[in-house]
Protein backbone atom coordinates (compact mmCIF):
# COMPACT_ATOMS: atom_id res chain seq x y z
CA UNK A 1 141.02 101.09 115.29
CA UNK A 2 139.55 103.51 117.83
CA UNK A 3 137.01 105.15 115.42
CA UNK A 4 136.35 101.29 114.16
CA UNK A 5 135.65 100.32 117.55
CA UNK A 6 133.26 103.23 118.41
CA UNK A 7 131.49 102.49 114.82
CA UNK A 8 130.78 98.98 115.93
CA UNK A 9 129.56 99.82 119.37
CA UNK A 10 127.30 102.45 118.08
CA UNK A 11 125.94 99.89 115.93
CA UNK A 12 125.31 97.26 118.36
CA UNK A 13 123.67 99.77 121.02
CA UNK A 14 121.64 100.36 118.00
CA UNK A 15 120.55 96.88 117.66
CA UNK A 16 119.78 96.28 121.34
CA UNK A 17 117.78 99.24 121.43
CA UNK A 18 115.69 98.73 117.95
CA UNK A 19 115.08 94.67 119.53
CA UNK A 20 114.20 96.05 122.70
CA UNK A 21 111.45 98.15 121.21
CA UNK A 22 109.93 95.21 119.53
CA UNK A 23 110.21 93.19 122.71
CA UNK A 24 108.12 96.13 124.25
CA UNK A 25 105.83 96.40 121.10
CA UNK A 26 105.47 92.33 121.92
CA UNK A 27 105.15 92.31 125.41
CA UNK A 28 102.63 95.47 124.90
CA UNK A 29 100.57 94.04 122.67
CA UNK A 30 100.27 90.74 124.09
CA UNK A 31 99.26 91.62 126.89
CA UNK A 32 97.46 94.36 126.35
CA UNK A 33 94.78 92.06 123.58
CA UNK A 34 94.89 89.38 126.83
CA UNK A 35 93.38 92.02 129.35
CA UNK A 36 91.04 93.34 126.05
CA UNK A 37 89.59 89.13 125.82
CA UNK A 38 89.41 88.70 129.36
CA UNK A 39 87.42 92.03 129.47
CA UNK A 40 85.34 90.89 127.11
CA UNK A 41 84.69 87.30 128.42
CA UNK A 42 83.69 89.39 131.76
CA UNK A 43 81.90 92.39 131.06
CA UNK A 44 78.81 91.65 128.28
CA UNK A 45 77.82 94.55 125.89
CA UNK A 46 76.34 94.69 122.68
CA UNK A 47 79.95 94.95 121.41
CA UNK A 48 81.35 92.20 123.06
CA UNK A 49 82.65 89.78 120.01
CA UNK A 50 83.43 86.72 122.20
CA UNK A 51 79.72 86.99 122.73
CA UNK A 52 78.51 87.51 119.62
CA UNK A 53 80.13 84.56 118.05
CA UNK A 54 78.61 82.34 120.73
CA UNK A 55 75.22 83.86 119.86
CA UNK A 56 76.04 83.68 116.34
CA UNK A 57 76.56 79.89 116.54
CA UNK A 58 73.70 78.90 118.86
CA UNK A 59 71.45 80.76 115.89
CA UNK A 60 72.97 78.67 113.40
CA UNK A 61 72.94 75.64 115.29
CA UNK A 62 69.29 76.14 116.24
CA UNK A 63 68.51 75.99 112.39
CA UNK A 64 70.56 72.59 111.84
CA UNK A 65 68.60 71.48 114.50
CA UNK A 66 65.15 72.60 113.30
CA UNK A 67 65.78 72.50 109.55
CA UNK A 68 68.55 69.70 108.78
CA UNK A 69 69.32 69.19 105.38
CA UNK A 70 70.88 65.52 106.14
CA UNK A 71 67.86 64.96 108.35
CA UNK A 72 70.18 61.44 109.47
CA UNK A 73 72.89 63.58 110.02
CA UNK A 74 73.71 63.32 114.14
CA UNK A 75 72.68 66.15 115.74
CA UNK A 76 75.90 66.21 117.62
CA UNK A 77 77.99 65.00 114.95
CA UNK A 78 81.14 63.80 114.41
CA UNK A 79 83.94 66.00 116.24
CA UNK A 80 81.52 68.84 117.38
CA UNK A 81 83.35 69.71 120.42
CA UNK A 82 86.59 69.24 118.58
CA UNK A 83 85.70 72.32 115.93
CA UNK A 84 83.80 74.19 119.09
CA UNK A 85 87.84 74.38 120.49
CA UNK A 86 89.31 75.33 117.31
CA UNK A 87 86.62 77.85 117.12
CA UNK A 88 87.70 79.68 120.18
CA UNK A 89 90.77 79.07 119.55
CA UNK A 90 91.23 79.96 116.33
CA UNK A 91 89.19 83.55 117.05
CA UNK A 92 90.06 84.47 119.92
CA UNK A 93 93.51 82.38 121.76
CA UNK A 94 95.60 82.28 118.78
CA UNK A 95 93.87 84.93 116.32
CA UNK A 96 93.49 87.64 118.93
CA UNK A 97 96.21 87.51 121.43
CA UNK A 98 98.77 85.03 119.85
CA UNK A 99 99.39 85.69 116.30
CA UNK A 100 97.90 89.60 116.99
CA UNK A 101 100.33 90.26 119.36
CA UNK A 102 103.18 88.65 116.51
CA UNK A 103 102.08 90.42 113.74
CA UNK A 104 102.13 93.49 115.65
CA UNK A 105 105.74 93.56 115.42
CA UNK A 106 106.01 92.40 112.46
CA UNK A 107 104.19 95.24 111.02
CA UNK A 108 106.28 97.39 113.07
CA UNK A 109 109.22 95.99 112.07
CA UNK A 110 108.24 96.02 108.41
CA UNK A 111 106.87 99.68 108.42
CA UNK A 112 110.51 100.73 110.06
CA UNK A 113 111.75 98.96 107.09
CA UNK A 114 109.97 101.07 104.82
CA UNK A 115 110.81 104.26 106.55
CA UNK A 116 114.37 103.65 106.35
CA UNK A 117 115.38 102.15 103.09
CA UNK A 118 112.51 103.84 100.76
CA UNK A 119 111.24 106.83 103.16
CA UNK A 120 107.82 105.43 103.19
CA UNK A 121 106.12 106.08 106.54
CA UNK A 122 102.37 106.06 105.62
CA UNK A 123 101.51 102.88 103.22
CA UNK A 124 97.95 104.50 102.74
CA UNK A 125 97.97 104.53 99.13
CA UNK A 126 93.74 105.05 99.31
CA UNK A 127 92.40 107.58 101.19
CA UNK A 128 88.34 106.26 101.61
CA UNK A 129 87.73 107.93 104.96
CA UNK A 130 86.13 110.58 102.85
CA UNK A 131 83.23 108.21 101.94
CA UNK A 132 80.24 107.32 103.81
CA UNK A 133 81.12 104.45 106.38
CA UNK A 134 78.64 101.96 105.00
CA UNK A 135 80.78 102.31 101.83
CA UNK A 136 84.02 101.89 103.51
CA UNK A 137 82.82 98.78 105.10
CA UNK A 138 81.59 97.33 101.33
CA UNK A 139 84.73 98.28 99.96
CA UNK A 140 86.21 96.47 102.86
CA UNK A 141 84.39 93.50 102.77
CA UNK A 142 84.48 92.74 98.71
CA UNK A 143 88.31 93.78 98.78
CA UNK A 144 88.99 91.20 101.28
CA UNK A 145 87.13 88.81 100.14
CA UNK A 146 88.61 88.82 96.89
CA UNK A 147 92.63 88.62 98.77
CA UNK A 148 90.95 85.89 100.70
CA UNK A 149 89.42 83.88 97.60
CA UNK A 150 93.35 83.81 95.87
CA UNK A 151 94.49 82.89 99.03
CA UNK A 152 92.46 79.80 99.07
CA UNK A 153 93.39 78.87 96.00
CA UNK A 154 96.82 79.13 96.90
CA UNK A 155 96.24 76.64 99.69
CA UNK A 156 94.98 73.84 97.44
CA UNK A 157 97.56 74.52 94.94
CA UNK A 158 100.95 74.86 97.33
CA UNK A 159 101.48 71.37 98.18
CA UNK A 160 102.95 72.53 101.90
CA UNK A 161 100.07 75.15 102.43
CA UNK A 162 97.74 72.14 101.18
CA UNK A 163 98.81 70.13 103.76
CA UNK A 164 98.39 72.79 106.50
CA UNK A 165 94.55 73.54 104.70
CA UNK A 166 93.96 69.11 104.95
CA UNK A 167 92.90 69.68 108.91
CA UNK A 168 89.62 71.69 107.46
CA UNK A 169 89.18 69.53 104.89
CA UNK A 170 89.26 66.32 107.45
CA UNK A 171 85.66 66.95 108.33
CA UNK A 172 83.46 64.17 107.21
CA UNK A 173 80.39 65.32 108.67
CA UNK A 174 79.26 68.59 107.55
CA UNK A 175 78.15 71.54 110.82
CA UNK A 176 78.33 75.39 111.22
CA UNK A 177 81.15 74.64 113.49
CA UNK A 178 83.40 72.89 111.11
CA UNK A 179 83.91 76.62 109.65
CA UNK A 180 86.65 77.65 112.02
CA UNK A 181 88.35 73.90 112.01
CA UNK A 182 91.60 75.40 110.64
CA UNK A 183 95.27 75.28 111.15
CA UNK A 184 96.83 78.31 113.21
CA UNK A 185 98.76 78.10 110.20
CA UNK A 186 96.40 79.40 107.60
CA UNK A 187 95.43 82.70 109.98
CA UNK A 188 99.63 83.38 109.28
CA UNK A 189 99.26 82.43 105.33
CA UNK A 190 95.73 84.74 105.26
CA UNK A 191 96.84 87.93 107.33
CA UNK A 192 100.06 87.72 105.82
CA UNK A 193 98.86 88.18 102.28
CA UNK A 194 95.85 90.86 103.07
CA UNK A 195 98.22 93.41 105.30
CA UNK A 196 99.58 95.45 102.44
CA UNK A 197 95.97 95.11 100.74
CA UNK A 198 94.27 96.61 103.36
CA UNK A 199 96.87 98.85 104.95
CA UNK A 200 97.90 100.74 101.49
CA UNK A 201 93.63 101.37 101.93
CA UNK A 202 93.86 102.54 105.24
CA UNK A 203 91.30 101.03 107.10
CA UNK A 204 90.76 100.75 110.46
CA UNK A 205 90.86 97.70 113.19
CA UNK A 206 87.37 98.28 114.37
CA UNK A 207 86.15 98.34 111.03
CA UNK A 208 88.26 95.24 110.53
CA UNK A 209 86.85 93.02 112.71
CA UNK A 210 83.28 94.65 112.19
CA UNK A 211 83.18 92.92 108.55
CA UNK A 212 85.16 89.97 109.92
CA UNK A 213 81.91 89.23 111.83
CA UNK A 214 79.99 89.58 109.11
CA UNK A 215 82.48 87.16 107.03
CA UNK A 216 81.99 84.65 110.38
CA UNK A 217 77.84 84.60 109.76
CA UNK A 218 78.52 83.90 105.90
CA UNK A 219 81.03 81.32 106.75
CA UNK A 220 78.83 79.42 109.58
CA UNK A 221 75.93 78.95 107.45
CA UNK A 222 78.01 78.00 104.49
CA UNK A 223 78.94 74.85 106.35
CA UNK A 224 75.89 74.11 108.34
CA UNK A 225 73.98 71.26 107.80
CA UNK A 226 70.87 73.81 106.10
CA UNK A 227 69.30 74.39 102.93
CA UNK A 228 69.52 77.79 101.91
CA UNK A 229 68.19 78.39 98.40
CA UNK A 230 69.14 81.90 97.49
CA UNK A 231 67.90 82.08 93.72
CA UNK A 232 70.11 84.25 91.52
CA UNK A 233 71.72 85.51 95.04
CA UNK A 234 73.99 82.70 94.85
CA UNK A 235 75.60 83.98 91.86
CA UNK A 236 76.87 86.62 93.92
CA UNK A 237 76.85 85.08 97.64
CA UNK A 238 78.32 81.55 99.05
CA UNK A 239 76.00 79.03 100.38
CA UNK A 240 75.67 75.61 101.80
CA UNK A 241 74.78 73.97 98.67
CA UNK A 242 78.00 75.25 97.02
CA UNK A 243 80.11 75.32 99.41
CA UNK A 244 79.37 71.40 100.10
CA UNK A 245 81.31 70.57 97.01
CA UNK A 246 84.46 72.93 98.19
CA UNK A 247 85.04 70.22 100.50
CA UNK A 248 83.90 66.89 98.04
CA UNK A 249 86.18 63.87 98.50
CA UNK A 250 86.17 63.43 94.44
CA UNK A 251 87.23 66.43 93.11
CA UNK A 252 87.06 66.81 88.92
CA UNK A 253 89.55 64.72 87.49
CA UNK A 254 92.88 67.43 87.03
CA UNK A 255 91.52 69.90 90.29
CA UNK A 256 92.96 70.66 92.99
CA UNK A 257 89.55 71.67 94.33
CA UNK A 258 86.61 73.95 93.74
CA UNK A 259 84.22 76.97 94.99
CA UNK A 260 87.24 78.60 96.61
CA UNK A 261 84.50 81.63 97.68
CA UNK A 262 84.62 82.57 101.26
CA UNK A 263 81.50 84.97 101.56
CA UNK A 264 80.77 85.77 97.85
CA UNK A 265 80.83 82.96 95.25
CA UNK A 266 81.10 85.62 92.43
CA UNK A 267 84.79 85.20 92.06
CA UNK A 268 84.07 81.17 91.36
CA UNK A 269 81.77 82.01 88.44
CA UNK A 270 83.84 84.79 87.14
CA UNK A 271 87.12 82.81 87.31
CA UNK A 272 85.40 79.68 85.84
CA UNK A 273 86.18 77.66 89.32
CA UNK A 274 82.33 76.98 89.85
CA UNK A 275 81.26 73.55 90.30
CA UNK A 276 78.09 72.17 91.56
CA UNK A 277 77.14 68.96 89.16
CA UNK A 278 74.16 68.43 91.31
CA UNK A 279 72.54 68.08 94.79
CA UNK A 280 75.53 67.41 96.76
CA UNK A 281 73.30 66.87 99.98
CA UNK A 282 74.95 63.28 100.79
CA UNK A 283 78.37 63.50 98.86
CA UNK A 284 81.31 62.07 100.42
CA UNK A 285 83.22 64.71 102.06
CA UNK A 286 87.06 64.97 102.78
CA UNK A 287 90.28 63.56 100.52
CA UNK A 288 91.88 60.35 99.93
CA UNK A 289 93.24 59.22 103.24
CA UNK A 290 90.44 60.68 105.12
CA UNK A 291 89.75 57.93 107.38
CA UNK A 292 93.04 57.83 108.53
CA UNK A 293 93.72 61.47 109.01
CA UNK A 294 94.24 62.19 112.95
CA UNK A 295 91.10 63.51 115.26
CA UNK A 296 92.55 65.22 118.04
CA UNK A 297 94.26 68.69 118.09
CA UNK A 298 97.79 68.71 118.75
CA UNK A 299 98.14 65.67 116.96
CA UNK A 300 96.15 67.68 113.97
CA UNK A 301 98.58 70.77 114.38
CA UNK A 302 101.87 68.68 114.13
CA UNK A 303 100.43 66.65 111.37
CA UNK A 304 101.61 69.11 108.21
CA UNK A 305 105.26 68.85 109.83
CA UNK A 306 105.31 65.28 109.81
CA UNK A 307 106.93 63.81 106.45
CA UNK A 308 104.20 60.81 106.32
């Protein structure tokens, strides 16, 4: 009984001691990625990202404004300020200091995992720090991608995840802004599935959000209201006049949906899920139900949880 007794008590100083580290690691992070976007909302430099996504967007929106491709298209159209919110939020409330300050944990917790059942305490599986940095960053950037492309696909094909992916696909008029119109759900469903990726690579966070930058100028002008006629580039790279029919009301009879491409459209056209049966300029956009689908945020994040 005694040694029993000590066994058990071991064990549970144990467990309050390994959930009080990830409370710390919690507590740490969070605040720590707080003071890091309140640093950055006060102190402009040419490195500041909460900046450079505003300029990003005023650049883009200057060219829907001087070269519309719906020219009857209103300039502030429908639910602009709503998808200006989610942009913030979904970069910078949620994506940096929410969910980052979650998943820190989580990979903490996971990574102890390793270490302890299979001895595994570095998941680089790919050494590239070797290479030139501009390659690192490609490698980076078409690995990604690629995670990111199967990812969309899973969240037309899951019928949960499809319902979480509905509040991007309830824009009916097509902006630069409507890019970052997403559920907080989807940043869980996309992060989740590129960690071990990207960690067994072993690249860095800077580096990280350096080509998620890049991915957030692709992704702005593939949904703003532009033409932007890239010849046999678009082969290769996503564009407005593709991605338009990503987001079609009347999908092919038998798809779930089309043009999954984030930044490069080459996986579509490899993969045979390339679509674009002609100028899609004025196409109806959205799904069935459309019209009825909520417009306000909190009513748009509870919607996938709702049965009807």
């Amino acid at each position: 009984m005694g040694h029993g007794s000590l066994t058990n008590d071991c064990n549970t100083v144990a467990s309050n001691s390994t959930t009080m580290h990830y409370l710390q690691t919690f507590n740490q992070s969070f605040t720590g990625y707080a003071s890091y976007l309140a640093n950055e909302v006060l102190n402009p430099h040419w490195g500041n990202f909460f900046y450079w996504l505003i300029a990003i967007s005023l650049f883009v929106y200057a060219l829907e404004l001087l070269f519309p491709w719906r020219k009857n298209q209103p300039k502030v159209r429908e639910d602009f300020w709503l998808d200006t919110f989610y942009m913030f939020f979904n970069f910078f409330l949620f994506g940096l200091v929410g969910y980052a300050a979650v998943s820190n944990v989580v990979s903490q917790a996971f990574n102890d995992f390793l270490a302890n059942v299979f001895g595994i305490r570095n998941l680089v599986a790919i050494n590239v720090a070797l290479l030139p940095h501009w390659v690192q960053l490609l490698i980076l950037f078409i690995v990604r991608d690629f995670v990111q492309w199967n990812t969309h696909r899973l969240l037309h094909k899951v019928p949960f995840l499809w319902k979480v992916h509905k509040v991007h696909h309830s824009v009916r008029e097509m902006g630069y802004a409507a890019h970052l119109r997403y559920h907080f759900g989807e940043t869980i469903v996309y992060r989740t599935i590129e960690y071990l990726p990207l960690a067994m690579i072993g690249f860095g966070i800077q580096d990280f959000l350096l080509v998620h930058l890049f991915t957030i100028v692709i992704g702005h002008l593939n949904h703003a209201n532009i033409y932007l006629p890239l010849g046999p580039l678009k082969y290769i790279l996503n564009n407005p006049q593709m991605h338009i029919w990503h987001h079609v009301k009347d999908l092919p009879k038998g798809s779930s949906g089309v043009n999954y491409g984030i930044s490069l459209s080459l996986w579509d056209y490899l993969f045979g899920t390339a679509w674009i049966p002609r100028d899609g300029r004025d196409i109806k956009l959205g799904f069935d139900e459309v019209d009825e689908y909520p417009h306000g945020f909190f009513s748009q994040m509870i919607k996938p949880f709702q049965r009807k």
